[in-house]
N, C-alpha and C. Protein backbone atom coordinates (compact mmCIF):
# COMPACT_ATOMS: atom_id res chain seq x y z
N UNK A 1 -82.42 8.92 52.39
CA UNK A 1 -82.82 8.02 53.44
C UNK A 1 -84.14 7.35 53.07
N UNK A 2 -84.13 5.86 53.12
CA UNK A 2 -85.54 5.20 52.65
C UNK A 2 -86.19 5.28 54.45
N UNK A 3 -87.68 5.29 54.07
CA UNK A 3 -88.38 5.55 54.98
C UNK A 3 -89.59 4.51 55.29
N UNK A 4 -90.06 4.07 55.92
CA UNK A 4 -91.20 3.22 56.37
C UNK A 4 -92.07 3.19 55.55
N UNK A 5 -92.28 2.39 55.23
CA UNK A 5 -93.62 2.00 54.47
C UNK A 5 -94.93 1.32 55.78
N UNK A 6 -95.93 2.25 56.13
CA UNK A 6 -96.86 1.90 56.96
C UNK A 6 -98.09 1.70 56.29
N UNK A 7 -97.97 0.31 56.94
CA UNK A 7 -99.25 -0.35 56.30
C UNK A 7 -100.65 -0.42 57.25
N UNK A 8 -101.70 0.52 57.15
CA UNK A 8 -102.71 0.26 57.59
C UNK A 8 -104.03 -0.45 57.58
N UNK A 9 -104.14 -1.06 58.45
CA UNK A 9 -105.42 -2.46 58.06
C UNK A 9 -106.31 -1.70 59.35
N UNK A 10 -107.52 -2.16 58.55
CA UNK A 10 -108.92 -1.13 59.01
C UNK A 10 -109.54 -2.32 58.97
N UNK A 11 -110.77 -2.68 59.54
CA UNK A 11 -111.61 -3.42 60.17
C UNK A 11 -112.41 -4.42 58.73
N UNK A 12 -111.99 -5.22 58.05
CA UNK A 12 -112.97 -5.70 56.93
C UNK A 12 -111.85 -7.13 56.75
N UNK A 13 -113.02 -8.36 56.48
CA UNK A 13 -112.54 -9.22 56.10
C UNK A 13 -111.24 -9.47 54.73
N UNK A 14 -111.14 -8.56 54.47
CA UNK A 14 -110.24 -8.50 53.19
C UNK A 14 -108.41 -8.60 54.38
N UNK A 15 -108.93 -7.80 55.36
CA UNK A 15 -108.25 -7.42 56.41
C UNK A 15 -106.79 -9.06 56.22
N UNK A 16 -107.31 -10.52 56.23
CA UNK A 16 -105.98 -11.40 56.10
C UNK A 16 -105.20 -10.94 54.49
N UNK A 17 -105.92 -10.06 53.52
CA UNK A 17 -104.72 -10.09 52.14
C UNK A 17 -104.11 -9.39 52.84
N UNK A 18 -103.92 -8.44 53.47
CA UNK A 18 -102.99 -7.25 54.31
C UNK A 18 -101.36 -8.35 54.62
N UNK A 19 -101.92 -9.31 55.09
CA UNK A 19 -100.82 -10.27 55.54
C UNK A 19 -99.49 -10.48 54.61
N UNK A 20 -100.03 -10.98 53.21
CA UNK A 20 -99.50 -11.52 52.02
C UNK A 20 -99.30 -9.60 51.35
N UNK A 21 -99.84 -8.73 51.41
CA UNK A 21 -99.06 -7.34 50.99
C UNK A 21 -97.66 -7.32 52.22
N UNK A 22 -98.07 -7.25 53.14
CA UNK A 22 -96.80 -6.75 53.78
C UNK A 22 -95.79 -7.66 53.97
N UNK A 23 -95.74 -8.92 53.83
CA UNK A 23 -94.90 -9.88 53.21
C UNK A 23 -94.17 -9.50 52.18
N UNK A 24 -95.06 -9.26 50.50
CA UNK A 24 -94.48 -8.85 49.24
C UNK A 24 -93.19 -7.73 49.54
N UNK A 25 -93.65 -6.51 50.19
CA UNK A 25 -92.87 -5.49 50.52
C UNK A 25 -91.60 -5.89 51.25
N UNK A 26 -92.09 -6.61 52.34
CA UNK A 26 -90.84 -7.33 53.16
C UNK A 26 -89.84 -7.72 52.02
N UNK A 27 -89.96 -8.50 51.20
CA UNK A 27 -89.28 -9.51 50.52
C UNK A 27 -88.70 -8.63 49.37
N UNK A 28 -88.99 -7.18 49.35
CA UNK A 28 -88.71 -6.26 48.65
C UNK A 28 -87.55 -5.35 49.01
N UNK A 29 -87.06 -5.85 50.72
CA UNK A 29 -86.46 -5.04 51.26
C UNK A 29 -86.62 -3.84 52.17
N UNK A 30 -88.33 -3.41 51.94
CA UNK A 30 -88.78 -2.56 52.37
C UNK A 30 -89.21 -3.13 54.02
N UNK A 31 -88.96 -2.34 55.00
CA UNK A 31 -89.52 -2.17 56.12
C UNK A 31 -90.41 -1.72 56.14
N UNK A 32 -91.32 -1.98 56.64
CA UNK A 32 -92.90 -2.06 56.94
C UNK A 32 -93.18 -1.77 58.35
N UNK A 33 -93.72 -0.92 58.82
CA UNK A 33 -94.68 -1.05 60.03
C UNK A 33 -96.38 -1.11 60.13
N UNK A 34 -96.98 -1.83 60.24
CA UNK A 34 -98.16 -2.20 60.49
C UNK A 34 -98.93 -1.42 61.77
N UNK A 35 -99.89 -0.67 61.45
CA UNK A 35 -101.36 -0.15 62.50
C UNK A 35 -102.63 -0.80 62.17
N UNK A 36 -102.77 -1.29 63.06
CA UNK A 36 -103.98 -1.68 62.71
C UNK A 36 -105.14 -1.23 63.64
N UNK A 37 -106.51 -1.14 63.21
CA UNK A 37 -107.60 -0.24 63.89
C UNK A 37 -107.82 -1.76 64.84
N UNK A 38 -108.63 -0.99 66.05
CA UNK A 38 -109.00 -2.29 66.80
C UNK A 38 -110.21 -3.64 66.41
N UNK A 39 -110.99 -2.92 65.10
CA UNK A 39 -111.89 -3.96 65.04
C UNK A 39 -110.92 -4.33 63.67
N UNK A 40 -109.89 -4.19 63.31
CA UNK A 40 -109.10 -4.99 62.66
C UNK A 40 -108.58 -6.09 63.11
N UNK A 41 -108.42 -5.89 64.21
CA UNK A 41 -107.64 -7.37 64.95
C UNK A 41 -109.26 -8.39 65.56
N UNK A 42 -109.68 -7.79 65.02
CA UNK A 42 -110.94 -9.30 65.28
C UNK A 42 -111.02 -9.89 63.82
N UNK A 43 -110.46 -9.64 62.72
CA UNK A 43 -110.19 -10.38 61.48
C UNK A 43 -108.91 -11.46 61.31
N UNK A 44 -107.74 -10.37 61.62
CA UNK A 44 -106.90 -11.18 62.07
C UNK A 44 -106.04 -10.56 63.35
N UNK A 45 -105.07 -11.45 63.56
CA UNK A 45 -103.89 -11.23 64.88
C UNK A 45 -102.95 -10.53 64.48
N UNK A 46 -102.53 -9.52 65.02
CA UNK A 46 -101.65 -8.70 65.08
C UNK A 46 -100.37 -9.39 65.17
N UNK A 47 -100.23 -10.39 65.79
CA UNK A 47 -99.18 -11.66 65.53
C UNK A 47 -98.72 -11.52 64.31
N UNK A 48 -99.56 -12.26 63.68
CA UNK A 48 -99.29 -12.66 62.25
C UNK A 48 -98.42 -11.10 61.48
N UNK A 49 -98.60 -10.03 61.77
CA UNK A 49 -98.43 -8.97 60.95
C UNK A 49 -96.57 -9.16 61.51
N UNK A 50 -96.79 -8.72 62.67
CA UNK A 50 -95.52 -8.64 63.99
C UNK A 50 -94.32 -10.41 63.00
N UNK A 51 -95.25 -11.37 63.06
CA UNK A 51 -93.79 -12.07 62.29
C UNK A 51 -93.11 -11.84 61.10
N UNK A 52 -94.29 -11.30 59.72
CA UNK A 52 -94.25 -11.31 58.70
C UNK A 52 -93.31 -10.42 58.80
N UNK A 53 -93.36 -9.01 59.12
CA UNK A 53 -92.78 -7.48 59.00
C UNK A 53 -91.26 -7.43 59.93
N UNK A 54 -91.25 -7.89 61.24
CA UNK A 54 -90.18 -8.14 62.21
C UNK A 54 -90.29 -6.47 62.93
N UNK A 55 -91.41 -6.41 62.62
CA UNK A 55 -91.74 -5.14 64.04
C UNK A 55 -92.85 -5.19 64.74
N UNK A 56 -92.95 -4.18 65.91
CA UNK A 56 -94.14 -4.37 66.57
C UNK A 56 -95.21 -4.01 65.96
N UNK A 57 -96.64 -4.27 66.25
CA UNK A 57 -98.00 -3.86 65.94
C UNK A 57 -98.76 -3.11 66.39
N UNK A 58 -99.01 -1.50 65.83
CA UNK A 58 -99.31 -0.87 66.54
C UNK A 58 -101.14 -0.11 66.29
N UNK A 59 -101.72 -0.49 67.51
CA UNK A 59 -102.91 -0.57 67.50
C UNK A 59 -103.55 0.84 68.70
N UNK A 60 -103.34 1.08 69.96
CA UNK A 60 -103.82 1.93 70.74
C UNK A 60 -102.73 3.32 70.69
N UNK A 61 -103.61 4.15 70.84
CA UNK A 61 -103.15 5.72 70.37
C UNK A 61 -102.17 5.94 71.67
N UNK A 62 -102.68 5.22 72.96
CA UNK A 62 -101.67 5.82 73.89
C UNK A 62 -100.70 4.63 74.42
N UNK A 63 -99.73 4.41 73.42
CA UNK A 63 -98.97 2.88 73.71
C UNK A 63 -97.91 3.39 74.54
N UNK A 64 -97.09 2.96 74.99
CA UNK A 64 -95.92 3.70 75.67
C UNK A 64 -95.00 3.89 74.63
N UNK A 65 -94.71 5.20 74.58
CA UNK A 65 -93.44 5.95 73.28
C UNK A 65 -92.58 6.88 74.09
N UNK A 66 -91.42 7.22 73.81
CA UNK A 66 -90.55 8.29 74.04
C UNK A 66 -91.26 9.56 73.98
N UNK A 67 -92.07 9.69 72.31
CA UNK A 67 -92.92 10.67 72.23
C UNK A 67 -93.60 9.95 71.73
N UNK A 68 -94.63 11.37 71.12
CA UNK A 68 -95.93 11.38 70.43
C UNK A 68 -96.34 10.01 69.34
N UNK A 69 -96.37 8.89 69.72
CA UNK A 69 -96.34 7.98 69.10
C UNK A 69 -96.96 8.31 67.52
N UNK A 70 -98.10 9.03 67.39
CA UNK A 70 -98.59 9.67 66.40
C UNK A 70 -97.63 10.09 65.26
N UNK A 71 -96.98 11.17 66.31
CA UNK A 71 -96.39 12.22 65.08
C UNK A 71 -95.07 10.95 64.52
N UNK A 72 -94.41 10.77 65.61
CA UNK A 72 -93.53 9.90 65.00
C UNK A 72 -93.58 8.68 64.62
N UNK A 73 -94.61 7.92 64.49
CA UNK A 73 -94.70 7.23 62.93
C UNK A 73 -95.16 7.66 61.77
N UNK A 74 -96.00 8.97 61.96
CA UNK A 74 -96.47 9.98 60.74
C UNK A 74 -94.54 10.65 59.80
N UNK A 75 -94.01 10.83 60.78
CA UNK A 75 -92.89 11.58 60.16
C UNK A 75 -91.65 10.42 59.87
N UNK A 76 -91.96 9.14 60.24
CA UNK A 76 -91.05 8.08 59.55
C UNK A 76 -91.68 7.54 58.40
N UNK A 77 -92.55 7.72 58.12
CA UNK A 77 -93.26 7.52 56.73
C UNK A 77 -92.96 7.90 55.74
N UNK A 78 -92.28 6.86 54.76
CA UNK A 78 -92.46 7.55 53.49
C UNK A 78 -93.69 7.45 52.69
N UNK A 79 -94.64 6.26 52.96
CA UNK A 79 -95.19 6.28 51.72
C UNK A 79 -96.73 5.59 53.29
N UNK A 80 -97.90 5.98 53.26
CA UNK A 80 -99.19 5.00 53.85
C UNK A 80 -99.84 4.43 52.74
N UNK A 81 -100.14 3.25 53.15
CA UNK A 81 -101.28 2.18 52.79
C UNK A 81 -102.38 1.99 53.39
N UNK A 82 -103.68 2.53 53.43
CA UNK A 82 -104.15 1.94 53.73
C UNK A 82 -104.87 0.67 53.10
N UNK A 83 -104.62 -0.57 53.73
CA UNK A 83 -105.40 -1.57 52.89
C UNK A 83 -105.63 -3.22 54.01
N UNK A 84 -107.21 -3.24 53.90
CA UNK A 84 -108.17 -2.71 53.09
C UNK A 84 -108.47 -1.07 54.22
N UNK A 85 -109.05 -0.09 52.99
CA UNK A 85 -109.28 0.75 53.58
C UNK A 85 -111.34 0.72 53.44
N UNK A 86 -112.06 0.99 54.46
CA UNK A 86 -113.20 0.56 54.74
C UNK A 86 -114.09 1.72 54.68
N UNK A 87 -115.25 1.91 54.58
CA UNK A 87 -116.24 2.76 54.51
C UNK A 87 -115.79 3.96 55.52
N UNK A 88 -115.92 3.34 56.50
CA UNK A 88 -115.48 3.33 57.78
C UNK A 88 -114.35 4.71 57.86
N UNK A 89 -112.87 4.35 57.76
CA UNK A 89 -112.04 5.21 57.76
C UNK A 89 -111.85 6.02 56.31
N UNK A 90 -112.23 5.80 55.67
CA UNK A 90 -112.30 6.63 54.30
C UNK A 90 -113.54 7.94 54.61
N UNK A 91 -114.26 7.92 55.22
CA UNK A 91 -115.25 8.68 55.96
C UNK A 91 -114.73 9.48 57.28
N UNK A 92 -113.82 8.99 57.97
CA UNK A 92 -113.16 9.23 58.95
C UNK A 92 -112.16 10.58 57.90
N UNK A 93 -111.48 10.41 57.47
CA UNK A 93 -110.33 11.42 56.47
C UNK A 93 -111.16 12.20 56.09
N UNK A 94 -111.99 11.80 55.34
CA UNK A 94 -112.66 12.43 54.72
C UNK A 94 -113.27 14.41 55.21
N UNK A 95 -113.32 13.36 56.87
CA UNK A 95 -114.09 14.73 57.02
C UNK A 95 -113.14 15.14 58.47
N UNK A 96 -111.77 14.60 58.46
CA UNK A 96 -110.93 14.85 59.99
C UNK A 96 -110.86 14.37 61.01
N UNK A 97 -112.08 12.89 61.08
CA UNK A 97 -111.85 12.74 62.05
C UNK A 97 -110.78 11.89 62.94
N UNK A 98 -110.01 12.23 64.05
CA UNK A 98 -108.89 11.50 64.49
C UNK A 98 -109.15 10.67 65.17
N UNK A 99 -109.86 9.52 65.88
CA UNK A 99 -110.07 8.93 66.70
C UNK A 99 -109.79 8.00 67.42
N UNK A 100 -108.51 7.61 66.82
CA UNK A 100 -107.77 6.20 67.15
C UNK A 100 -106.43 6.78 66.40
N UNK A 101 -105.28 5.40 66.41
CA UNK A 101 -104.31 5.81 65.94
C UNK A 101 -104.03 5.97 64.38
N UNK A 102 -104.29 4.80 64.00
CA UNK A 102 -104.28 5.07 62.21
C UNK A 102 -104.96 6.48 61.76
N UNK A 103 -105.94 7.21 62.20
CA UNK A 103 -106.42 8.14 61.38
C UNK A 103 -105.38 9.89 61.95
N UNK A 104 -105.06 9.37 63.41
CA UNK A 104 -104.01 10.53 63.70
C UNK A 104 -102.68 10.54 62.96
N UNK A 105 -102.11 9.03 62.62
CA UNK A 105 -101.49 8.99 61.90
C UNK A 105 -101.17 9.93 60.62
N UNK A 106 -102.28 9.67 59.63
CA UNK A 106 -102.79 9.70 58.15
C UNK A 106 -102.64 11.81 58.32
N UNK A 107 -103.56 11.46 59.38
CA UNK A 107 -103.68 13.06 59.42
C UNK A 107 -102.22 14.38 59.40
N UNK A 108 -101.67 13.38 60.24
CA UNK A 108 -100.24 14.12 61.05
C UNK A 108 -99.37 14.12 59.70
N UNK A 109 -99.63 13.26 58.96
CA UNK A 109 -98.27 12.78 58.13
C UNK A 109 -98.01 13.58 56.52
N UNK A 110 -97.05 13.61 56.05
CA UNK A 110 -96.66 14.67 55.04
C UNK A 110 -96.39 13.57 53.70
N UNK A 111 -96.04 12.34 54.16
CA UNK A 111 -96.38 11.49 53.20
C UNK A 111 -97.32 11.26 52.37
N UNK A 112 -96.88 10.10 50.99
CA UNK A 112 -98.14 10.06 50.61
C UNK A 112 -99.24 9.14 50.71
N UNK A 113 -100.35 9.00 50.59
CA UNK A 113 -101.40 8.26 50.79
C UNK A 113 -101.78 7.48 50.13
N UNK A 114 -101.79 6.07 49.96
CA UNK A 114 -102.82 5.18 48.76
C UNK A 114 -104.01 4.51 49.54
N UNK A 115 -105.09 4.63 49.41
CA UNK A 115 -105.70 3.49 49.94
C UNK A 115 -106.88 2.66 49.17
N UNK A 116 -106.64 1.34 49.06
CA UNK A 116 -107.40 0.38 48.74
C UNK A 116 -108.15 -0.11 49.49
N UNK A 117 -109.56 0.59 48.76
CA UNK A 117 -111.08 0.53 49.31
C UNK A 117 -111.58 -1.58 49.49
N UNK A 118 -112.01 -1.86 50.10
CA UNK A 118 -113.01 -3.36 50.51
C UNK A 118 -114.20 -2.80 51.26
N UNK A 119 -115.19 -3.55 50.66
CA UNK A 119 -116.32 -3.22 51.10
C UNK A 119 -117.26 -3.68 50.08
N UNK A 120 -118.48 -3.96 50.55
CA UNK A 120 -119.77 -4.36 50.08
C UNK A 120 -119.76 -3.83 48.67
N UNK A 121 -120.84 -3.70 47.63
CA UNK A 121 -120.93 -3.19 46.61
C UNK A 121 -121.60 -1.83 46.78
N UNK A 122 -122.71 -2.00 47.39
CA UNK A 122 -123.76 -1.05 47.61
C UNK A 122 -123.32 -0.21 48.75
N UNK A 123 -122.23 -0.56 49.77
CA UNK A 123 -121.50 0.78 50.25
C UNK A 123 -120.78 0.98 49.60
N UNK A 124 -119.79 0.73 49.36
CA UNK A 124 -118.81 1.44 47.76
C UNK A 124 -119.22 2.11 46.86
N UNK A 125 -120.73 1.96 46.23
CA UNK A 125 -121.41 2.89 45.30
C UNK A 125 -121.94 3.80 45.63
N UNK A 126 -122.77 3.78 47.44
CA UNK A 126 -123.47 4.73 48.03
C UNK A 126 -122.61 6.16 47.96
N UNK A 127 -123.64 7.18 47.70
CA UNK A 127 -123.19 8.50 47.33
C UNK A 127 -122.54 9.35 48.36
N UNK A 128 -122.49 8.79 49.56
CA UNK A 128 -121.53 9.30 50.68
C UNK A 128 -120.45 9.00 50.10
N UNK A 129 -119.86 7.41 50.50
CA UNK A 129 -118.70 6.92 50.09
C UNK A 129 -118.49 7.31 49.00
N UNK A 130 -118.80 7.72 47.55
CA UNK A 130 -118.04 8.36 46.37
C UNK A 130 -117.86 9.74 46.50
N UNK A 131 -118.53 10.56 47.14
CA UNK A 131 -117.85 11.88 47.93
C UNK A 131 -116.72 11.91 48.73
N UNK A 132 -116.87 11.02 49.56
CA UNK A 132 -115.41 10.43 50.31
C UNK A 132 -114.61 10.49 50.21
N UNK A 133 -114.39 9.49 49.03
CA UNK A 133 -113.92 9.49 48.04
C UNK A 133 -112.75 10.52 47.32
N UNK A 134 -114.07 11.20 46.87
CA UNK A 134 -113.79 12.61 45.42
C UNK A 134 -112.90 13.67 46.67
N UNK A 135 -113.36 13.70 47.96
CA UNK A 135 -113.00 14.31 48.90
C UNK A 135 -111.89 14.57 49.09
N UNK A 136 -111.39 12.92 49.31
CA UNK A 136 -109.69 12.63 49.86
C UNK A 136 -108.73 13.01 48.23
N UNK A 137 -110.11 12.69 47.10
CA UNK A 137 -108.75 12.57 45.64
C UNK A 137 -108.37 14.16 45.66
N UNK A 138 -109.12 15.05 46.11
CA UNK A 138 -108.90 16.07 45.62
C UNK A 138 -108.13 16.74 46.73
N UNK A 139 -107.66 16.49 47.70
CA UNK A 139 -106.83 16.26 48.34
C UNK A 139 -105.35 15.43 48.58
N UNK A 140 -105.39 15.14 47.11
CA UNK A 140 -104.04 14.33 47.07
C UNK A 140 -103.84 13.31 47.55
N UNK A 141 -104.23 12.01 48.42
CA UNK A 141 -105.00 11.35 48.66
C UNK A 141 -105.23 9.58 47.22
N UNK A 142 -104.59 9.07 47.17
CA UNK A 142 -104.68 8.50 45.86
C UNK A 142 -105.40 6.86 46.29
N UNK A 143 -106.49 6.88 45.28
CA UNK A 143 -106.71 5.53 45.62
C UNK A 143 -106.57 4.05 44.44
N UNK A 144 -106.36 2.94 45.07
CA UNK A 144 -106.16 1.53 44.35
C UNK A 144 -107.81 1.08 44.19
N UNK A 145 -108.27 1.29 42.96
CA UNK A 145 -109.75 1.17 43.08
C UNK A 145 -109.74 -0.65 43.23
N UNK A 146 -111.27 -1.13 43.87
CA UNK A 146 -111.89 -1.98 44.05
C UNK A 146 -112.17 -2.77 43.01
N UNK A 147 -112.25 -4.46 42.44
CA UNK A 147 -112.61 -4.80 41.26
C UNK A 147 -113.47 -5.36 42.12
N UNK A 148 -114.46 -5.94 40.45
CA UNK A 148 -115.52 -6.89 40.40
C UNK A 148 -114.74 -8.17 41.07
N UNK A 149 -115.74 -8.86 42.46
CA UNK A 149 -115.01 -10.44 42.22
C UNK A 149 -116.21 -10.45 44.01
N UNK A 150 -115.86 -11.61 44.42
CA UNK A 150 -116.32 -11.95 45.97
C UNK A 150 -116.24 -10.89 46.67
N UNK A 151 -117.74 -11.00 47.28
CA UNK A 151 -118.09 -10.14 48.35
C UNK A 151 -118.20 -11.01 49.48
N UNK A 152 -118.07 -10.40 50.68
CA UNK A 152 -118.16 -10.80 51.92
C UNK A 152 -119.63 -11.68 52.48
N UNK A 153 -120.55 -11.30 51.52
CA UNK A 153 -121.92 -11.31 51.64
C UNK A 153 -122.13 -12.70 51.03
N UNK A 154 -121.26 -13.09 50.09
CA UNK A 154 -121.62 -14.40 49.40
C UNK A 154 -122.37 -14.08 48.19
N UNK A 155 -122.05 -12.49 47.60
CA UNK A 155 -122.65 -12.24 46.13
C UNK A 155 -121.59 -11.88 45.67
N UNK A 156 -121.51 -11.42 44.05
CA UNK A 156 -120.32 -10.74 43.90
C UNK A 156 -120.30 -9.44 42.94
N UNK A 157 -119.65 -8.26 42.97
CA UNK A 157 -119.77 -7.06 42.71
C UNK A 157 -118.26 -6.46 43.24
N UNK A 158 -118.96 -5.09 42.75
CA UNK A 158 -117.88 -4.27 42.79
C UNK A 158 -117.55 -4.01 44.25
N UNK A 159 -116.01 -3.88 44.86
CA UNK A 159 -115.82 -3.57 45.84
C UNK A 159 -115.11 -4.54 46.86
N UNK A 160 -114.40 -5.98 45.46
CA UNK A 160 -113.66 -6.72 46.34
C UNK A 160 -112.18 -5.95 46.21
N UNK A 161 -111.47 -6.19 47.40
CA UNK A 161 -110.17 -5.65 47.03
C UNK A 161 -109.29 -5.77 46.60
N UNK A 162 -108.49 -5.11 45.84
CA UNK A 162 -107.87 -4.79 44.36
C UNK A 162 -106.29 -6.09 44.56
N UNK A 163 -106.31 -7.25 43.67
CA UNK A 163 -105.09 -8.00 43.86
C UNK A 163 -104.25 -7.66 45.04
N UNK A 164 -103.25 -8.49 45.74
CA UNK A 164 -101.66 -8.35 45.94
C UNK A 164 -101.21 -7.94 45.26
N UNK A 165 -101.02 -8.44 44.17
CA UNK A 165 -99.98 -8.13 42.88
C UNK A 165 -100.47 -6.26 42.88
N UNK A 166 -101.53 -5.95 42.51
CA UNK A 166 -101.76 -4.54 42.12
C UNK A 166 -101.38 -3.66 43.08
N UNK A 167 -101.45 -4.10 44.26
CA UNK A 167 -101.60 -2.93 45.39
C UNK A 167 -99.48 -3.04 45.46
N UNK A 168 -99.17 -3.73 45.57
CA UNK A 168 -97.54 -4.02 46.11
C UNK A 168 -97.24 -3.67 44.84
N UNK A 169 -97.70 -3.47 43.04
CA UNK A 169 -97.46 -2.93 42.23
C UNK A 169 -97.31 -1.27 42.78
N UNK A 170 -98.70 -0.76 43.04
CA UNK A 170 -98.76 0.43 43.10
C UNK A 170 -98.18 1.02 44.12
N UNK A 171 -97.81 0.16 45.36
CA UNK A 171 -96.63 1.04 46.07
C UNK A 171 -95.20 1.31 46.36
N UNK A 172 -95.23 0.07 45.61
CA UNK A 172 -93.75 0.32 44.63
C UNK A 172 -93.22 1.50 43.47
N UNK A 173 -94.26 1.20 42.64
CA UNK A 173 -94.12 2.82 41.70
C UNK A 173 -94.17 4.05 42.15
N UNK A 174 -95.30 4.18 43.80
CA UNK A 174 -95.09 5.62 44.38
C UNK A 174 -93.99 5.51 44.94
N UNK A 175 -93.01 4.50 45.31
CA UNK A 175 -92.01 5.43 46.02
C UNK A 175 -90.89 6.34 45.56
């Protein structure tokens, strides 16, 4: 049985490539469901995800479900994305915390994990975030590292996020 591919978008301007990944996958055959954190949808519209994918968008932990909205998109999962994945929720895993739906998700789920880091240079290098990091890898936990290119800031460094092409590469090969 093929299983959901859930794509999570976390709060960072990188937040519109999310659009054009879950498209690629679409066009792959793969069903997609989209979570997105709430200061994700001040980047873009949950719309946009909802036409691309042809499912709903799921953003608040207590939406109306049959059940545990949590567990059961954690256990239709075959494979999570997070992307972009942000200081933010990579810190959140890192250390358990559940606080919204994407991270109860991540938590609940037996699937596997990729997430492609966006973010500044100098949070991406800061020695929290590479513990974070080392945290989640050693936990099985796999990440699509960040290249050199445009930052949000209008400089450029490490920590823009990693192609379309690479990320819809790399979750194709995990499945």
């Amino acid at each position: 049985m093929i299983k959901d591919i859930i794509v999570g978008v976390s709060g960072s301007i990188a937040a519109y490539k999310a659009i054009e990944i879950v498209n690629q996958l679409t066009k792959k055959g793969r069903n997609v469901q989209v979570v997105m954190t709430s200061v994700a949808t001040k980047f873009v519209s949950p719309l946009a995800f909802q036409t691309i994918s042809k499912n709903p968008v799921f953003i608040e932990m207590f939406e109306k479900s049959k059940e545990p909205l949590h567990i059961s998109l954690a256990e239709r999962a075959g494979l999570i994305l997070l992307a972009p994945a942000t200081a933010n929720i990579i810190g959140k895993l890192a250390n358990g915390i559940c606080d919204d739906l994407l991270t109860n998700i991540v938590i609940a789920t037996k699937a596997k994990v990729l997430l492609a880091p966006a973010m500044n240079e100098n949070m991406y290098q800061n020695a929290i975030v590479q513990e974070n990091i080392k945290r989640l890898q050693k936990r099985g936990y796999q990440f699509i590292s960040p290249v050199y290119g445009d930052l949000a800031c209008g400089k450029k460094g490490e920590g823009h996020l990693a192609s379309v092409e690479t990320i819809v590469e790399a979750v194709v090969s995990s499945l």
